[in-house]
Protein backbone atom coordinates (compact mmCIF):
# COMPACT_ATOMS: atom_id res chain seq x y z
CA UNK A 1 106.53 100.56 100.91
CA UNK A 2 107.78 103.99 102.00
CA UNK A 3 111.45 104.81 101.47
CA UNK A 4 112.97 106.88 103.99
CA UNK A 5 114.04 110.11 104.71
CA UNK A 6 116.92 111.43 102.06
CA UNK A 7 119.42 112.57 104.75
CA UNK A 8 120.32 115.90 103.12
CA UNK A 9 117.20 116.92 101.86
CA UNK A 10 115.12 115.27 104.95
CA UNK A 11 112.38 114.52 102.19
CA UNK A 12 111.15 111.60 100.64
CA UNK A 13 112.49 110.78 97.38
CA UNK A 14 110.38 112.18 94.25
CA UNK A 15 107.36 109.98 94.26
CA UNK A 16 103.81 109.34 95.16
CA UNK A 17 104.08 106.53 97.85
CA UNK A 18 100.61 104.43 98.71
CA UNK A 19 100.35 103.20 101.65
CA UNK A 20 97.66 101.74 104.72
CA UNK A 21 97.05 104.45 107.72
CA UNK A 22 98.92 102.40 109.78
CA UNK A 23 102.17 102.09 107.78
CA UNK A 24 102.03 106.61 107.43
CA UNK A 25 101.43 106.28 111.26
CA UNK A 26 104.62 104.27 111.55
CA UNK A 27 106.45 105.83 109.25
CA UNK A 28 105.52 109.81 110.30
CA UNK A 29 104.52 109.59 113.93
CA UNK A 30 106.11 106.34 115.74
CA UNK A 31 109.23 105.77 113.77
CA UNK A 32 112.63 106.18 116.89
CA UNK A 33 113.66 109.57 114.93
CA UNK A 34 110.15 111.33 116.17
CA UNK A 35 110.53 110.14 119.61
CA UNK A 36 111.32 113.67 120.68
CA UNK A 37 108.72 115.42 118.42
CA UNK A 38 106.18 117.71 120.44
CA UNK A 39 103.75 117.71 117.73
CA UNK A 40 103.52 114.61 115.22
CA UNK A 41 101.53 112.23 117.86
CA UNK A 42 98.97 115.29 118.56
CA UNK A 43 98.48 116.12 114.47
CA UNK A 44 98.00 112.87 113.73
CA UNK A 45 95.52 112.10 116.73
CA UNK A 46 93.53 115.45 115.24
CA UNK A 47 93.95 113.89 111.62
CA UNK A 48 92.33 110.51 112.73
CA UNK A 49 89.71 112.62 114.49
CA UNK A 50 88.77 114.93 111.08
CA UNK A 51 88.45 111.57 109.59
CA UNK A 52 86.56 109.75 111.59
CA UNK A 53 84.33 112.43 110.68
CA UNK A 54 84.21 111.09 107.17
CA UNK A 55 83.66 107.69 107.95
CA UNK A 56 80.70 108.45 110.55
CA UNK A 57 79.10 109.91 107.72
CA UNK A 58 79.90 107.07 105.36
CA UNK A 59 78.19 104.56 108.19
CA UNK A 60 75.07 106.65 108.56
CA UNK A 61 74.49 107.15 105.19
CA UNK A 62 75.82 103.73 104.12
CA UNK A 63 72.42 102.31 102.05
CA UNK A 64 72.52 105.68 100.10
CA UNK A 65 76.20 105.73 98.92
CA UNK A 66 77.03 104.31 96.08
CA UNK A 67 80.44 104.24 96.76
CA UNK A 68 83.02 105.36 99.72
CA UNK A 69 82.73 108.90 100.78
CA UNK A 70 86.62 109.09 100.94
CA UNK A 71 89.02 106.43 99.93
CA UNK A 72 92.58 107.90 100.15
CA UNK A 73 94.14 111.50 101.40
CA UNK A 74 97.61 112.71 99.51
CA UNK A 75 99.89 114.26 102.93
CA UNK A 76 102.61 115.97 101.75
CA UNK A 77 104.35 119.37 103.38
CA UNK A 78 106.62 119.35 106.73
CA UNK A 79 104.84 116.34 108.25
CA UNK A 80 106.02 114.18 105.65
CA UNK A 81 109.48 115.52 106.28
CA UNK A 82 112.08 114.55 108.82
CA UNK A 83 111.10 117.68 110.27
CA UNK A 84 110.51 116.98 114.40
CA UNK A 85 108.00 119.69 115.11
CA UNK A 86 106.02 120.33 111.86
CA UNK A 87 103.23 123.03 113.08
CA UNK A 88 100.39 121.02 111.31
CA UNK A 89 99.49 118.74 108.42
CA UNK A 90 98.57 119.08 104.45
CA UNK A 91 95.92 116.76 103.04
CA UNK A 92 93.95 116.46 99.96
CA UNK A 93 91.43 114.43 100.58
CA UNK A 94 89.86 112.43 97.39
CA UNK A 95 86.35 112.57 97.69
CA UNK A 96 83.79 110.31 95.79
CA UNK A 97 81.85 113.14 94.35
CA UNK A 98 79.00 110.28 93.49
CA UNK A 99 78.97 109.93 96.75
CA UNK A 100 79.42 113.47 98.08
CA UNK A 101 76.05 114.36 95.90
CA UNK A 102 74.50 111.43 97.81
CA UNK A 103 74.44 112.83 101.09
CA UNK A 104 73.71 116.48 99.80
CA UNK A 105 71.89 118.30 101.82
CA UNK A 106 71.68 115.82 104.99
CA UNK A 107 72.88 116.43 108.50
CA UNK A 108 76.46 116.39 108.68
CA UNK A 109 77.25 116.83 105.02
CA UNK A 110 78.32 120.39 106.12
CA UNK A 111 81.69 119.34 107.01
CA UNK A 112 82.59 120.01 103.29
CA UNK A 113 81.14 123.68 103.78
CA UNK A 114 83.46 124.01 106.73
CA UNK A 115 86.47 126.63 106.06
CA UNK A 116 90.15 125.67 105.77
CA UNK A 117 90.87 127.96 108.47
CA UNK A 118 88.46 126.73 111.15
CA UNK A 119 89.42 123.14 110.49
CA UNK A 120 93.11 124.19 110.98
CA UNK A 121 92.50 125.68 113.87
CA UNK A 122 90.87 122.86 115.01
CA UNK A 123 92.79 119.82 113.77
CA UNK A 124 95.80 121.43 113.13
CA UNK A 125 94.90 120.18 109.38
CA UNK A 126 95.48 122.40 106.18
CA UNK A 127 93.02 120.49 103.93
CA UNK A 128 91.95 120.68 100.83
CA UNK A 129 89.05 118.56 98.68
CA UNK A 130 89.44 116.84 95.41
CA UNK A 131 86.11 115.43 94.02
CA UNK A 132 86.64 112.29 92.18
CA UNK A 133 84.93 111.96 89.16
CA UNK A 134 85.49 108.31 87.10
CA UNK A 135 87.11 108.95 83.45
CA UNK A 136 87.32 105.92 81.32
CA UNK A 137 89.15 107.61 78.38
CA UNK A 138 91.79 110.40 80.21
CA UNK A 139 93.11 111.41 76.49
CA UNK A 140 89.59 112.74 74.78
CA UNK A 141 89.63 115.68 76.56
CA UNK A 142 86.80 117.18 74.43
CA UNK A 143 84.84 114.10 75.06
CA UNK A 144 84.85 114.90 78.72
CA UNK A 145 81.99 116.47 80.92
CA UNK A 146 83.24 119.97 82.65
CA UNK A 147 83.33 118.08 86.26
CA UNK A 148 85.66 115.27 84.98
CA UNK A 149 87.89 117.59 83.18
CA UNK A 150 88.16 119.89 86.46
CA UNK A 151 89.01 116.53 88.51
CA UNK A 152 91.86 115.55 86.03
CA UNK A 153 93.02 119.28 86.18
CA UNK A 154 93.05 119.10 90.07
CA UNK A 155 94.48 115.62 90.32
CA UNK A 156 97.44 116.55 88.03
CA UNK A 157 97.84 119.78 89.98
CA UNK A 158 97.52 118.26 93.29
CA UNK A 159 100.33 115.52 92.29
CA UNK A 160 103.08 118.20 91.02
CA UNK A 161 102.41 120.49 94.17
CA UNK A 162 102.97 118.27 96.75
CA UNK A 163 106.37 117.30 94.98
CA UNK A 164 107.59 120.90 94.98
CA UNK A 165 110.00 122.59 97.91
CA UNK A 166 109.89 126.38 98.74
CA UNK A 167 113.64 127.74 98.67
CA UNK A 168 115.11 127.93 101.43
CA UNK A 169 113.59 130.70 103.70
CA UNK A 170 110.80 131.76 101.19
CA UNK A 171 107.27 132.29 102.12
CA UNK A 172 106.27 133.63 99.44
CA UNK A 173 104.05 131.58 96.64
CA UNK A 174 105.97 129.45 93.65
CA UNK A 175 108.56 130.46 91.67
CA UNK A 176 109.85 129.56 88.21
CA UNK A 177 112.72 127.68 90.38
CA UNK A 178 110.57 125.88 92.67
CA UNK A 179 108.53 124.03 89.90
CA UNK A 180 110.26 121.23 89.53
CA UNK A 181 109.75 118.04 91.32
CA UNK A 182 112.22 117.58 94.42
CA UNK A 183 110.36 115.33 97.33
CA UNK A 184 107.81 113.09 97.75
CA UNK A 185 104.21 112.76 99.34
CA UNK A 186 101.95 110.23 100.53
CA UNK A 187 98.79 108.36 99.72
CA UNK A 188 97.04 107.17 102.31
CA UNK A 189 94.92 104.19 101.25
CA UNK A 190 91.85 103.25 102.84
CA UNK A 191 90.73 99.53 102.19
């Protein structure tokens, strides 16, 4: 379950939070305090549309995939604030590379050739990919293929970015003072 706002910070407590599309849709987009948002309903509309993307592909190709193409998205940033007009939303979208390699090659596996800045434009979606790779033993490092390695890197990296907050005001990249943890993001769960 997803706690709520804190009401000084207007973030999440620090925290990954899993939960279905339809609880992050409650929670982000239909919840009373959004009512008067001119944004969050038209984000999340593009968000179910650069998905549905995913999942066409995943129907089409179904007898070839081994597993899911994509089985959960991490949304942190200002839409996953109390913020009432964020100006977009961030993603990092776990992708089954097994799968990914699957469709290599095939009509519409160019979506993941697509640039961030064309699918912001269009969705309104800053998004970023993280290729799953299984690891059975996480603590034999030197054990570990270069791909699964690179996933663990990214996963851990992914995890303590989207609990960071700019100061106040800065635009600039991180700090020293804005690496620690001080909000939480999302998982969005796909069953």
């Amino acid at each position: 379950m997803m706690p709520t706002f804190d009401v000084g910070t207007g973030h999440l407590p620090v925290g990954r939070y899993s939960c279905s599309p339809d609880e992050a849709r409650a929670a982000l987009v239909d919840d009373p305090r959004f009512k008067n948002s001119q944004t969050r309903a038209d984000i999340w509309s593009n968000f179910e549309r650069y998905l549905a993307l995913f999942f066409a592909l995943e129907d089409k190709y179904a007898e070839d995939l081994p597993v899911p193409l994509l089985d959960r998205v991490w949304l942190g940033g200002s839409y996953v604030s109390a913020k009432l007009d964020p100006r977009n939303m961030d993603a990092t979208l776990h992708i089954n590379q097994a799968a990914k390699d699957a469709i290599k090659g095939r009509p519409g596996a160019g979506i993941f050739a697509r640039s961030r800045d064309s699918v912001l434009e269009e969705f309104k979606l800053s998004r970023l990919f993280l290729n799953y790779e299984p690891v059975v033993h996480v603590f034999r490092l030197n054990e570990l293929e270069e791909s699964q390695r690179n996933y663990l890197a990214g996963r851990g990296a992914w995890d303590d970015w989207w609990q960071r907050c700019r100061a106040d005001g800065e635009r600039e990249g991180p700090t020293l003072e804005t690496c620690p943890p001080r909000r939480g993001y999302l998982e969005v769960v796909f069953e």
